[in-house]
C-alpha atoms as a PDB file:
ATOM      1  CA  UNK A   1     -88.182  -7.921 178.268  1.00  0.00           C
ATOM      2  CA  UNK A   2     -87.545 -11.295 175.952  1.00  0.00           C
ATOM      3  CA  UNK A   3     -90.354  -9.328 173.930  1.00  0.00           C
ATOM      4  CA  UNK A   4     -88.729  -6.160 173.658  1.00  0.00           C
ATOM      5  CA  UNK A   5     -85.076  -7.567 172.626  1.00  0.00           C
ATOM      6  CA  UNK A   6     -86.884 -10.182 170.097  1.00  0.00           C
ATOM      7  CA  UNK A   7     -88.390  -7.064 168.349  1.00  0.00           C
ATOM      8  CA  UNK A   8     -85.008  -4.917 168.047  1.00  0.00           C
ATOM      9  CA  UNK A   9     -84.072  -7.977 166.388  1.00  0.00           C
ATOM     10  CA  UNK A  10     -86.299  -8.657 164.087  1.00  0.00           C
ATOM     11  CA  UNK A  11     -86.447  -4.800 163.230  1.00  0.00           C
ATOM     12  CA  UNK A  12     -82.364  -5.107 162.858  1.00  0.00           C
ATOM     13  CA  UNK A  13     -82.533  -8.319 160.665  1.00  0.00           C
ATOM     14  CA  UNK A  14     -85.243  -6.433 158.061  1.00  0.00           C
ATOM     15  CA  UNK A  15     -83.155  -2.925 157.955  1.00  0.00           C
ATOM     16  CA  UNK A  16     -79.980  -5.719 157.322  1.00  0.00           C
ATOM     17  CA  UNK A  17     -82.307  -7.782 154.112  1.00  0.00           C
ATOM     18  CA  UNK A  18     -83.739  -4.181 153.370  1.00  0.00           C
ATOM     19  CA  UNK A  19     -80.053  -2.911 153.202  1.00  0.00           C
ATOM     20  CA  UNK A  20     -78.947  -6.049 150.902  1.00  0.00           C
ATOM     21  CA  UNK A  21     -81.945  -5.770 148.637  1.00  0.00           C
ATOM     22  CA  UNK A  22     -80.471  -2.302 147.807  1.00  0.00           C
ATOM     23  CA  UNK A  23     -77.422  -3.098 147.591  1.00  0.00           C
ATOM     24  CA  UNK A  24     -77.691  -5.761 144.786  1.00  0.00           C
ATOM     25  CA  UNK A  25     -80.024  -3.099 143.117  1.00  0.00           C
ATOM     26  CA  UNK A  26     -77.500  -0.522 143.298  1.00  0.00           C
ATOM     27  CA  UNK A  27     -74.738  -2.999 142.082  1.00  0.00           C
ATOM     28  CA  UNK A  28     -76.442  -3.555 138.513  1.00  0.00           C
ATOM     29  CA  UNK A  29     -74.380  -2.157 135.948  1.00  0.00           C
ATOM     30  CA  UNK A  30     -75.768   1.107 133.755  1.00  0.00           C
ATOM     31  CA  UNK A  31     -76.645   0.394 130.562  1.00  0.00           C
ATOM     32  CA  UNK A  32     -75.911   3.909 129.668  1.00  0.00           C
ATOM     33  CA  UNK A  33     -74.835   7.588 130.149  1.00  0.00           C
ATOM     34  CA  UNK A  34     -78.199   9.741 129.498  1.00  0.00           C
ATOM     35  CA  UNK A  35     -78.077  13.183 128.258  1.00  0.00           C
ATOM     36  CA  UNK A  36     -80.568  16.212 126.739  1.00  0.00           C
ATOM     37  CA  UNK A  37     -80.150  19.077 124.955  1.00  0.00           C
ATOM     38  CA  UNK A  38     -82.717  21.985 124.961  1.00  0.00           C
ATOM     39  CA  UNK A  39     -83.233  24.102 121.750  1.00  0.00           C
ATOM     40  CA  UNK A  40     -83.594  26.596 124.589  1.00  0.00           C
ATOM     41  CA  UNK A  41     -83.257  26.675 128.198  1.00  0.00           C
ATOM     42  CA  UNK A  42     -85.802  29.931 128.775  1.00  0.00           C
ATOM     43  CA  UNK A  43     -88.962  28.704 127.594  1.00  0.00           C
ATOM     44  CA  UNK A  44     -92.039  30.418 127.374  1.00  0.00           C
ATOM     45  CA  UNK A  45     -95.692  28.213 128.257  1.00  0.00           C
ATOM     46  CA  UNK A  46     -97.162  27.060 124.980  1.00  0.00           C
ATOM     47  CA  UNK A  47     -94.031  27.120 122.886  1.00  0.00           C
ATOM     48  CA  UNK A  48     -92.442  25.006 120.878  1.00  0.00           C
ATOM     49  CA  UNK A  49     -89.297  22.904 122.730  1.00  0.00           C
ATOM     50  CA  UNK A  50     -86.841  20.969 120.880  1.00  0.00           C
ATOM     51  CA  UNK A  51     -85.211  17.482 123.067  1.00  0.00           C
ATOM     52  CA  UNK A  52     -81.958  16.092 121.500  1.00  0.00           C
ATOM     53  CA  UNK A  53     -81.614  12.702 123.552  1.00  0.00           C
ATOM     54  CA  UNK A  54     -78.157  11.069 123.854  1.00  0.00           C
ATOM     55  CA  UNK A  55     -77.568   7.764 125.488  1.00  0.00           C
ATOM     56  CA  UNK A  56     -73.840   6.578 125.814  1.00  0.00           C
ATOM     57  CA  UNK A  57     -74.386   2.636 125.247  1.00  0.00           C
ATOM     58  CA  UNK A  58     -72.051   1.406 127.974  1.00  0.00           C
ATOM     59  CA  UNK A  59     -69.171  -0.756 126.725  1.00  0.00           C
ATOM     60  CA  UNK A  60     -70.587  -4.170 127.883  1.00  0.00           C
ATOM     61  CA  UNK A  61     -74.522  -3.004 127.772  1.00  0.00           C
ATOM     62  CA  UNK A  62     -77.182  -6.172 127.292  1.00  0.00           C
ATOM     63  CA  UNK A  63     -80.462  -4.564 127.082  1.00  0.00           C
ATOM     64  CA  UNK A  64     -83.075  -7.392 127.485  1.00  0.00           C
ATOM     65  CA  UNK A  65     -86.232  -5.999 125.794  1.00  0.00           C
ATOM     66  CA  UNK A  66     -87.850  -2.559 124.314  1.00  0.00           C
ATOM     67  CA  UNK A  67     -87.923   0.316 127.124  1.00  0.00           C
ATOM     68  CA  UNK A  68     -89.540   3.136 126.955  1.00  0.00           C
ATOM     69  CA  UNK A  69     -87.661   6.444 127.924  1.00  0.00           C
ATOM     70  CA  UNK A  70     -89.971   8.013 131.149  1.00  0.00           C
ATOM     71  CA  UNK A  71     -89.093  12.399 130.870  1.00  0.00           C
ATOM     72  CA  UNK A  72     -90.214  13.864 133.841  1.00  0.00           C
ATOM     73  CA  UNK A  73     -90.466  18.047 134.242  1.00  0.00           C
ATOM     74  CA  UNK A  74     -90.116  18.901 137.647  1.00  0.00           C
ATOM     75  CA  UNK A  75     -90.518  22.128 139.922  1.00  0.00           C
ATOM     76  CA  UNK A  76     -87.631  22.434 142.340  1.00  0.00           C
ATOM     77  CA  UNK A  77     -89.671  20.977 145.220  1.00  0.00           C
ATOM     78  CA  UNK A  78     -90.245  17.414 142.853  1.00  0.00           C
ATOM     79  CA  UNK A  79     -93.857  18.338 142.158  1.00  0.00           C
ATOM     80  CA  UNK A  80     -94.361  17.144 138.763  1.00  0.00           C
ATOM     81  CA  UNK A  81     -95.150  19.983 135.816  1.00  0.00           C
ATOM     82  CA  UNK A  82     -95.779  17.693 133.024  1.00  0.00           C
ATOM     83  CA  UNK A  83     -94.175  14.011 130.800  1.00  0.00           C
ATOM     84  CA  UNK A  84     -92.973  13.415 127.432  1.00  0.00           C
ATOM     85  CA  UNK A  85     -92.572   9.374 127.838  1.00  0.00           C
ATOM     86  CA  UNK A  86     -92.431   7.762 124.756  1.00  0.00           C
ATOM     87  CA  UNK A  87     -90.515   4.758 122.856  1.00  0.00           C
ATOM     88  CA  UNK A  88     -86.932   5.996 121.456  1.00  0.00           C
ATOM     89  CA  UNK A  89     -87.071   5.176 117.603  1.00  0.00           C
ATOM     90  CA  UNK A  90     -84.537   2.994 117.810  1.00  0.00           C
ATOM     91  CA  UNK A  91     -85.930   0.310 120.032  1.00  0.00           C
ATOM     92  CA  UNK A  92     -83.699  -0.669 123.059  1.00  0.00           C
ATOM     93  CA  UNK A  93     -83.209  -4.202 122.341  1.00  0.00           C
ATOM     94  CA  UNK A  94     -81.164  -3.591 119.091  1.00  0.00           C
ATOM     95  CA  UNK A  95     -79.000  -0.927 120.912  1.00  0.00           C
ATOM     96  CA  UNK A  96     -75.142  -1.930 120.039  1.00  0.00           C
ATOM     97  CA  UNK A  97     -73.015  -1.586 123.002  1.00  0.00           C
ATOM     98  CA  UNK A  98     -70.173   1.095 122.736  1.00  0.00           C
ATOM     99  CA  UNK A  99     -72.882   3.043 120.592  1.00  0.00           C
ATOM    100  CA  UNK A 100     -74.076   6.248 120.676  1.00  0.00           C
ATOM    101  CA  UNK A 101     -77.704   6.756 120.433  1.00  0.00           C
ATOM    102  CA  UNK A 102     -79.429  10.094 119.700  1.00  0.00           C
ATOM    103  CA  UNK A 103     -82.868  11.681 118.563  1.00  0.00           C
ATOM    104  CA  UNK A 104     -84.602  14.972 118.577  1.00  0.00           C
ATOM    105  CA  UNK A 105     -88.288  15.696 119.530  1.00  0.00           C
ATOM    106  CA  UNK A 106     -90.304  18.258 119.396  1.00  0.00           C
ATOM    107  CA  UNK A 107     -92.725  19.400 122.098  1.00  0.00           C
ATOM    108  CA  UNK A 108     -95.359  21.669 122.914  1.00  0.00           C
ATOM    109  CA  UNK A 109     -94.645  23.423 126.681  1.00  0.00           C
ATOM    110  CA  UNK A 110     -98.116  22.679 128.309  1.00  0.00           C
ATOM    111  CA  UNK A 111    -100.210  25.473 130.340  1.00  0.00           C
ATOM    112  CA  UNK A 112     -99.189  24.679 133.485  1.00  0.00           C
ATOM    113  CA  UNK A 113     -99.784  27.344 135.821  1.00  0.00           C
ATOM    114  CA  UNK A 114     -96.262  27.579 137.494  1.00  0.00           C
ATOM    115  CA  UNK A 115     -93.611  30.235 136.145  1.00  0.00           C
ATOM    116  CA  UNK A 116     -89.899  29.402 137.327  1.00  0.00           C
ATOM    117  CA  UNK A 117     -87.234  27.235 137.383  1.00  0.00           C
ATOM    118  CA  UNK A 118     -87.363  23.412 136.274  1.00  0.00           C
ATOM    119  CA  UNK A 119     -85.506  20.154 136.317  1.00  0.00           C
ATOM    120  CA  UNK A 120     -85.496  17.310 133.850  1.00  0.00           C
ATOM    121  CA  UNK A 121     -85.232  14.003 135.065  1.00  0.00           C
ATOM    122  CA  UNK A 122     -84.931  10.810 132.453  1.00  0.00           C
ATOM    123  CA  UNK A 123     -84.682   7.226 132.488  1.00  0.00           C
ATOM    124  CA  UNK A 124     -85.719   3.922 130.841  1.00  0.00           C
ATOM    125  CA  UNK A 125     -88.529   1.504 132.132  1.00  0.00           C
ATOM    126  CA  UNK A 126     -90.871  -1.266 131.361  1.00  0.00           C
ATOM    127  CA  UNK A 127     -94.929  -0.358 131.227  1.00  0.00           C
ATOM    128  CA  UNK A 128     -95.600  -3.952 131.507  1.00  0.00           C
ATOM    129  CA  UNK A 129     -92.801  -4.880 134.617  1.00  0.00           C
ATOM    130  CA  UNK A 130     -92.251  -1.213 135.983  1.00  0.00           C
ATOM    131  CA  UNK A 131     -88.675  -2.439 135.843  1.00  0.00           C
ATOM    132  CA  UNK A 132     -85.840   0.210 135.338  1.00  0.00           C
ATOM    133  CA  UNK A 133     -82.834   0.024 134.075  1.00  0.00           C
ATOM    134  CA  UNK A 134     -79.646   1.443 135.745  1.00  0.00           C
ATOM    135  CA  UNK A 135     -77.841   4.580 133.820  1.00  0.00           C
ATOM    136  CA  UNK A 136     -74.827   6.399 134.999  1.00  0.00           C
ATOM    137  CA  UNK A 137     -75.312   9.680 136.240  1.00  0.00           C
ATOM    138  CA  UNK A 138     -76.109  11.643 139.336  1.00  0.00           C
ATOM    139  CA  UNK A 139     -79.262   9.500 140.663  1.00  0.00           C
ATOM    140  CA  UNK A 140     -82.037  11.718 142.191  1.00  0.00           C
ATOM    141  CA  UNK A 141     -84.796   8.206 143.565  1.00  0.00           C
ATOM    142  CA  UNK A 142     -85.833   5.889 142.077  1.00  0.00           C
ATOM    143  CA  UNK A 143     -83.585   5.434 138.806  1.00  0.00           C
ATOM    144  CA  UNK A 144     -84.638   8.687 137.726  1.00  0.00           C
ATOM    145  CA  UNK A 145     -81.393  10.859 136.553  1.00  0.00           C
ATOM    146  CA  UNK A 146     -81.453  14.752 136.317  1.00  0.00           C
ATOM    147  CA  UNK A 147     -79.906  15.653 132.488  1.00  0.00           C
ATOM    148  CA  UNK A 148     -81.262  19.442 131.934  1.00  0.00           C
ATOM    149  CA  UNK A 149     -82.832  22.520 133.609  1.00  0.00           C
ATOM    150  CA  UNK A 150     -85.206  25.205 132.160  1.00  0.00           C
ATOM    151  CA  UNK A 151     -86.969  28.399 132.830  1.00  0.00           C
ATOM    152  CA  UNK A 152     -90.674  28.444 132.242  1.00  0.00           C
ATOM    153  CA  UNK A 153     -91.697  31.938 130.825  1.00  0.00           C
ATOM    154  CA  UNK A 154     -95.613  33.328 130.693  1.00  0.00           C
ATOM    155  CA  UNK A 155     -97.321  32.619 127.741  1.00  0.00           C
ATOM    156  CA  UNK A 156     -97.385  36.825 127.315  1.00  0.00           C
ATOM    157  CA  UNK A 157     -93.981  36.513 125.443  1.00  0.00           C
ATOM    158  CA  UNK A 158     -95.577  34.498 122.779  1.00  0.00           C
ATOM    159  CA  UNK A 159     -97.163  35.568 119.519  1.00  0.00           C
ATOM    160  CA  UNK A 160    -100.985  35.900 120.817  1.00  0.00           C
ATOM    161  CA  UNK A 161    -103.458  33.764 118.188  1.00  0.00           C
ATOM    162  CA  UNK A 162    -106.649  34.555 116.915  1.00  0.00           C
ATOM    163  CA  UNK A 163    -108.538  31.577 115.744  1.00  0.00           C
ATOM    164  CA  UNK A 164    -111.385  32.850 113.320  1.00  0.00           C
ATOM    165  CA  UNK A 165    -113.785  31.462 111.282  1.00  0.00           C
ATOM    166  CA  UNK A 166    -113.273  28.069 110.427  1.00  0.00           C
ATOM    167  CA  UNK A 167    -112.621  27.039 113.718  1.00  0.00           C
ATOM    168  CA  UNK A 168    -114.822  23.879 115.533  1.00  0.00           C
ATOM    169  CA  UNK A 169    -114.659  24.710 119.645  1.00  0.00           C
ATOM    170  CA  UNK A 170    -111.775  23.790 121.430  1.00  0.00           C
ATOM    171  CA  UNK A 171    -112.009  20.164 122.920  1.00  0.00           C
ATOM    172  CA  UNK A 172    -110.284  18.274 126.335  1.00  0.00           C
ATOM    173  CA  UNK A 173    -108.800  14.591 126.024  1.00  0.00           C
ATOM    174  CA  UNK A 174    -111.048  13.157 129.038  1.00  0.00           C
ATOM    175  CA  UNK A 175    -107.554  11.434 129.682  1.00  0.00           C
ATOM    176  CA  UNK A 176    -105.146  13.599 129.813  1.00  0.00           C
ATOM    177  CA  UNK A 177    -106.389  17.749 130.692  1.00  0.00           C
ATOM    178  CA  UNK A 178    -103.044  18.923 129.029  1.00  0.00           C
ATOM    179  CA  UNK A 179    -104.353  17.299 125.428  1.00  0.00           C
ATOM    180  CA  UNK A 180    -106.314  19.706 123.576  1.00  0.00           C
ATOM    181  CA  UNK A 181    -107.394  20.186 120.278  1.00  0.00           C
ATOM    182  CA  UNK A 182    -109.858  22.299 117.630  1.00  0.00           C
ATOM    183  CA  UNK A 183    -111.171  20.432 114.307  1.00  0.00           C
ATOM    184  CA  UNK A 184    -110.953  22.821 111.667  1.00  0.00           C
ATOM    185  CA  UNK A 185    -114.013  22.764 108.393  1.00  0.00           C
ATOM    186  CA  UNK A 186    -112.898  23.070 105.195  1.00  0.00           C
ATOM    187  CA  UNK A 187    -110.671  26.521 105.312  1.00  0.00           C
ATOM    188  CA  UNK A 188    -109.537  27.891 108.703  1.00  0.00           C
ATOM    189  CA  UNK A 189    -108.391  31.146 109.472  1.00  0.00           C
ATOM    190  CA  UNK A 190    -106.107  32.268 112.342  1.00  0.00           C
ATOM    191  CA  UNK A 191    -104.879  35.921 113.195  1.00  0.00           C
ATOM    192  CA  UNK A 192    -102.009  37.456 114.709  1.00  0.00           C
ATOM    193  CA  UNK A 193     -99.858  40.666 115.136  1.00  0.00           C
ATOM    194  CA  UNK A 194     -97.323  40.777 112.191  1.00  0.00           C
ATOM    195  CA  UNK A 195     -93.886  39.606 113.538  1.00  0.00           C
ATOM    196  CA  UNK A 196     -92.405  41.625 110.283  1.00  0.00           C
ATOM    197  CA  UNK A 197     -89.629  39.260 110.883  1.00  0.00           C
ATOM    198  CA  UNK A 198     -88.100  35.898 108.968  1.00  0.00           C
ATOM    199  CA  UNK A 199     -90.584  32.869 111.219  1.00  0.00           C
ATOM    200  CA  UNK A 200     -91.589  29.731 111.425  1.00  0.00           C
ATOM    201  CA  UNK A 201     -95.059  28.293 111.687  1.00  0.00           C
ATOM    202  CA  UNK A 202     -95.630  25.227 113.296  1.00  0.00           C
ATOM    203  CA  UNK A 203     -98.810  23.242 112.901  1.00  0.00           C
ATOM    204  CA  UNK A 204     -99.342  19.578 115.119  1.00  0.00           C
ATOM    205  CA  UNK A 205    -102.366  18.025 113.554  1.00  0.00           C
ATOM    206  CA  UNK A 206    -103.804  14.582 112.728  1.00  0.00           C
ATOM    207  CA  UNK A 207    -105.578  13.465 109.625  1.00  0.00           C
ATOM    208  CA  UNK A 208    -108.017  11.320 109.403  1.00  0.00           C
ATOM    209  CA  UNK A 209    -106.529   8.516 106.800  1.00  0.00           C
ATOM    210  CA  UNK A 210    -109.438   6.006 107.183  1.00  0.00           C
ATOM    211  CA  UNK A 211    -112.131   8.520 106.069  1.00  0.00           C
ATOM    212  CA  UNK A 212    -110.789   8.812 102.673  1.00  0.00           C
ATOM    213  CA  UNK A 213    -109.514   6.342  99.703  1.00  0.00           C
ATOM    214  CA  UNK A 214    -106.318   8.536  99.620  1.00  0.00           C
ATOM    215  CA  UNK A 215    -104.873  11.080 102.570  1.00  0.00           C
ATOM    216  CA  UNK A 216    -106.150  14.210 102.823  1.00  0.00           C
ATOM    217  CA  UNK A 217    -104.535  17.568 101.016  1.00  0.00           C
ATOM    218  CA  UNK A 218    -103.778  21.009 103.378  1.00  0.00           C
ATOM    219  CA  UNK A 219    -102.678  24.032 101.685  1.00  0.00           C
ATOM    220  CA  UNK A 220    -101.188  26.818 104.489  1.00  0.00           C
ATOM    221  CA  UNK A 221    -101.288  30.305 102.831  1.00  0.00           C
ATOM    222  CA  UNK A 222    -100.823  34.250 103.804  1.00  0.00           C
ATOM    223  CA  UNK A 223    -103.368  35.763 101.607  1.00  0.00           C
ATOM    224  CA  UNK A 224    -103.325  34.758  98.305  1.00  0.00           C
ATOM    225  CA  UNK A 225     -99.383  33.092  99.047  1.00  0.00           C
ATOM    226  CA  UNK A 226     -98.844  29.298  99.807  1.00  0.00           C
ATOM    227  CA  UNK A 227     -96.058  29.270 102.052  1.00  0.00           C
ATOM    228  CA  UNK A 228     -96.540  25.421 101.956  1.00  0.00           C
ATOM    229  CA  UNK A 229     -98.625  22.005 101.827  1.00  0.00           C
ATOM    230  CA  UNK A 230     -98.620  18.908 103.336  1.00  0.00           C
ATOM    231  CA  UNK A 231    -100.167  15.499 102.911  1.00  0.00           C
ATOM    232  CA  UNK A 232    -102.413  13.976 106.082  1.00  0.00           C
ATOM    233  CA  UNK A 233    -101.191  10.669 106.352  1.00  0.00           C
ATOM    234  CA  UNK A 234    -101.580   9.927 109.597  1.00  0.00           C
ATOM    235  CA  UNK A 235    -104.369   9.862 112.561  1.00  0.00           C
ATOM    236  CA  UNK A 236    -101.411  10.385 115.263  1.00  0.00           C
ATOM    237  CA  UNK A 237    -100.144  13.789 116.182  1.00  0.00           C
ATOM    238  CA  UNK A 238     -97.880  14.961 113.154  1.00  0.00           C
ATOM    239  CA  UNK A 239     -95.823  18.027 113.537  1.00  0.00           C
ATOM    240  CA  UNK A 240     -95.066  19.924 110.553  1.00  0.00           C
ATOM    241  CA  UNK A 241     -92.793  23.341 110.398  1.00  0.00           C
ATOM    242  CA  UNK A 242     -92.889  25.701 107.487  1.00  0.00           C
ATOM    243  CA  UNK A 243     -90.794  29.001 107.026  1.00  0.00           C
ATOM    244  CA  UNK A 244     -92.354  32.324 106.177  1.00  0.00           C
ATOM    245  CA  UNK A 245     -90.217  35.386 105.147  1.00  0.00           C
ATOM    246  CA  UNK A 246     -91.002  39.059 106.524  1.00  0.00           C
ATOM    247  CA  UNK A 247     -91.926  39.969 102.918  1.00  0.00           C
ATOM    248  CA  UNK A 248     -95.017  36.623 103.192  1.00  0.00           C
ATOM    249  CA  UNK A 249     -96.053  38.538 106.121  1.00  0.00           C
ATOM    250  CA  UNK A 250     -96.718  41.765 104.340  1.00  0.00           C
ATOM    251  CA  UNK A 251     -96.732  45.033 105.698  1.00  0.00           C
ATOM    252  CA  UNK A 252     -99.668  45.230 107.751  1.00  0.00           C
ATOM    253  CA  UNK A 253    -100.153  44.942 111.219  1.00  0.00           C
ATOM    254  CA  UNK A 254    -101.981  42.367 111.467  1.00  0.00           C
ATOM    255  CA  UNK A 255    -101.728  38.714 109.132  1.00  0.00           C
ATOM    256  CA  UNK A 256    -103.308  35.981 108.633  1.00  0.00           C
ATOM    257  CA  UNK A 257    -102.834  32.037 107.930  1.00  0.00           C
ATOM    258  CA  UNK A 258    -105.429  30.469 106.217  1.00  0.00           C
ATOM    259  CA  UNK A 259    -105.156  26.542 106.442  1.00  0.00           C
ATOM    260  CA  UNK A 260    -107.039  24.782 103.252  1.00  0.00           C
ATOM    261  CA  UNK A 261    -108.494  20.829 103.541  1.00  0.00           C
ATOM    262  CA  UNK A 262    -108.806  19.639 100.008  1.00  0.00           C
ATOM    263  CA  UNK A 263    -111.616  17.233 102.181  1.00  0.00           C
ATOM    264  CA  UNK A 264    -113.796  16.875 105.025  1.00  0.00           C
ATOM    265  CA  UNK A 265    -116.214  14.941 105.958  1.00  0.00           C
ATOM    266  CA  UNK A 266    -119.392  14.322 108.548  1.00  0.00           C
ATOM    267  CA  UNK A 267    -118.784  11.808 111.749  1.00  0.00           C
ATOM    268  CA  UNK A 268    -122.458  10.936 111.584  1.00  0.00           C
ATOM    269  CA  UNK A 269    -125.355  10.536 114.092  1.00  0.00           C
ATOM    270  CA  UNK A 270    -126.223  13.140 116.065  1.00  0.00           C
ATOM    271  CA  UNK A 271    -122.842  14.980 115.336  1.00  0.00           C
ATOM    272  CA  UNK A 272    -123.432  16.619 111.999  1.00  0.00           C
ATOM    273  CA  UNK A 273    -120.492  18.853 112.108  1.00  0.00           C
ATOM    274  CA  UNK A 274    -117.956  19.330 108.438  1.00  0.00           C
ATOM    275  CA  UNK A 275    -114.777  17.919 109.878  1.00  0.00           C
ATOM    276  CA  UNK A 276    -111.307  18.771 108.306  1.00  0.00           C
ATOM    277  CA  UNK A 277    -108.094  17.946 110.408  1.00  0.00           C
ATOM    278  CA  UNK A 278    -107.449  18.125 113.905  1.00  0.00           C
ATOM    279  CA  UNK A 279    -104.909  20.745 115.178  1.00  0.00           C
ATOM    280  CA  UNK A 280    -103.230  20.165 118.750  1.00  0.00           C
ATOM    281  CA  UNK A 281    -101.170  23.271 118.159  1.00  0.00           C
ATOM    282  CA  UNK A 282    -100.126  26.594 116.061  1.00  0.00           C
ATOM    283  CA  UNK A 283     -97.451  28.588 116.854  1.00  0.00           C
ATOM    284  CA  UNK A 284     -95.569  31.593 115.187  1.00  0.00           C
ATOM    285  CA  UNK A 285     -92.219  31.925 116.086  1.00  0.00           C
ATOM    286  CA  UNK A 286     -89.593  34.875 114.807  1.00  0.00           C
ATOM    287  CA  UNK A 287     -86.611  33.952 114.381  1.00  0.00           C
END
């Protein structure tokens, strides 16, 4: 019986410390008020998404280091669709209180294979500690704080892409199965049904800086049109956006964008293949 009452109590006194150690967590201030904007809130797999991040520095905020910002894309049930953690490009610790702090990124929908309704959750943590930080805002666990929903679309309402000659196969990141990419050689060619209305082309790529003495050159054209260039200057995923009128499109049915690499070059060894940049993703979008 002693046994029995001595283990109710010790069960009593942990729910009491468990109960306090929540407490105190729950009693640290928020550092801020988080909020998102979506370019769009019906979103169709593989399109382009634009995030406009807003954090409301609290009034008395002391942030004590450089936190990343942890996005998490949810189905209803919490199962997890896909991330978009990254560093804000302001860092943390230099984050004025009383400030307002805001940034837009750009993202590429992955192809998840779920079609329906979506939650985003947001918050700021420490790789190194897993520490979070407190922001004001309904809390859902954890320190993660719903800021937006969305509607994931099939891919079918998308402009459908061709890739054509050009084109190296398609390749997996062995870390992440949502990272995929195509090497393109010297000219690339990719074809489409002719929107026939004002768009924009998007084009995520990396160069490869430390193969040459100066970046490479790419040269996007319709035909015989440029409808832009842009200079390679970096190895890490680069998004660049270009705008093509109905007229660039001509009056065909069918177009197609032709992406020019002033250089390649050979990786060497066994792999003997003309390398020009690497493309994560294309996208035509009417406006």
């Amino acid at each position: 019986m002693m046994f029995k009452q001595t283990s109710v109590l010790v069960c009593a006194l942990a729910a009491v410390l468990l109960a306090g150690c929540g407490s105190k967590d729950d009693s640290e201030p928020a550092v801020a008020t988080p909020s998102l904007s979506l370019s769009r809130e019906r979103v169709p797999i593989g399109s382009p998404l634009k995030l406009t991040y807003r954090f409301d520095v609290a009034p008395n905020a002391k942030i004590d280091g450089d936190y990343w910002v942890f996005v998490h894309v949810l189905e209803p049930d919490g199962e997890r669709l896909w991330v978009d953690d990254h560093l804000p490009p302001t860092p943390t610790s230099t984050w004025k209180a009383g400030e307002k702090v805001e940034y837009t990124r750009t993202v590429f929908v992955p192809n998840y294979p779920y079609i329906g309704p979506a939650v985003v959750r947001i918050g700021l943590y420490d790789p190194k500690t897993s520490k979070r930080l407190t922001l004001a805002g309904e809390l859902a666990s954890r320190k993660e704080y719903p800021v937006a929903k969305l509607e994931l679309q099939p891919q079918s309402e998308n402009i459908f892409l061709i890739f054509k000659e050009g084109w190296h196969p398609a390749e997996v990141s062995s870390g992440d199965p949502n990272v995929e990419w195509q090497w393109t050689k010297k000219s690339a060619t990719i074809s489409f049904r002719n929107p026939k209305k004002d768009s924009t082309v998007y084009i995520e790529y990396a160069g490869r800086v430390d193969k040459f003495t100066s970046p490479q050159e790419v040269t996007v054209r319709i035909g015989d049109q440029t409808i832009g260039s842009f200079t390679a200057t970096s190895k890490d995923k680069t998004l660049v956006t270009l705008p093509v009128t109905a007229a660039q499109f001509g009056s065909g049915d069918v177009a197609e964008l032709v992406l020019d690499v002033d250089r390649t070059f050979v990786p060497g060894g066994s792999d003997t293949r003309e390398l020009g940049i690497q493309v994560f993703h294309t996208f035509v979008e009417p406006k």
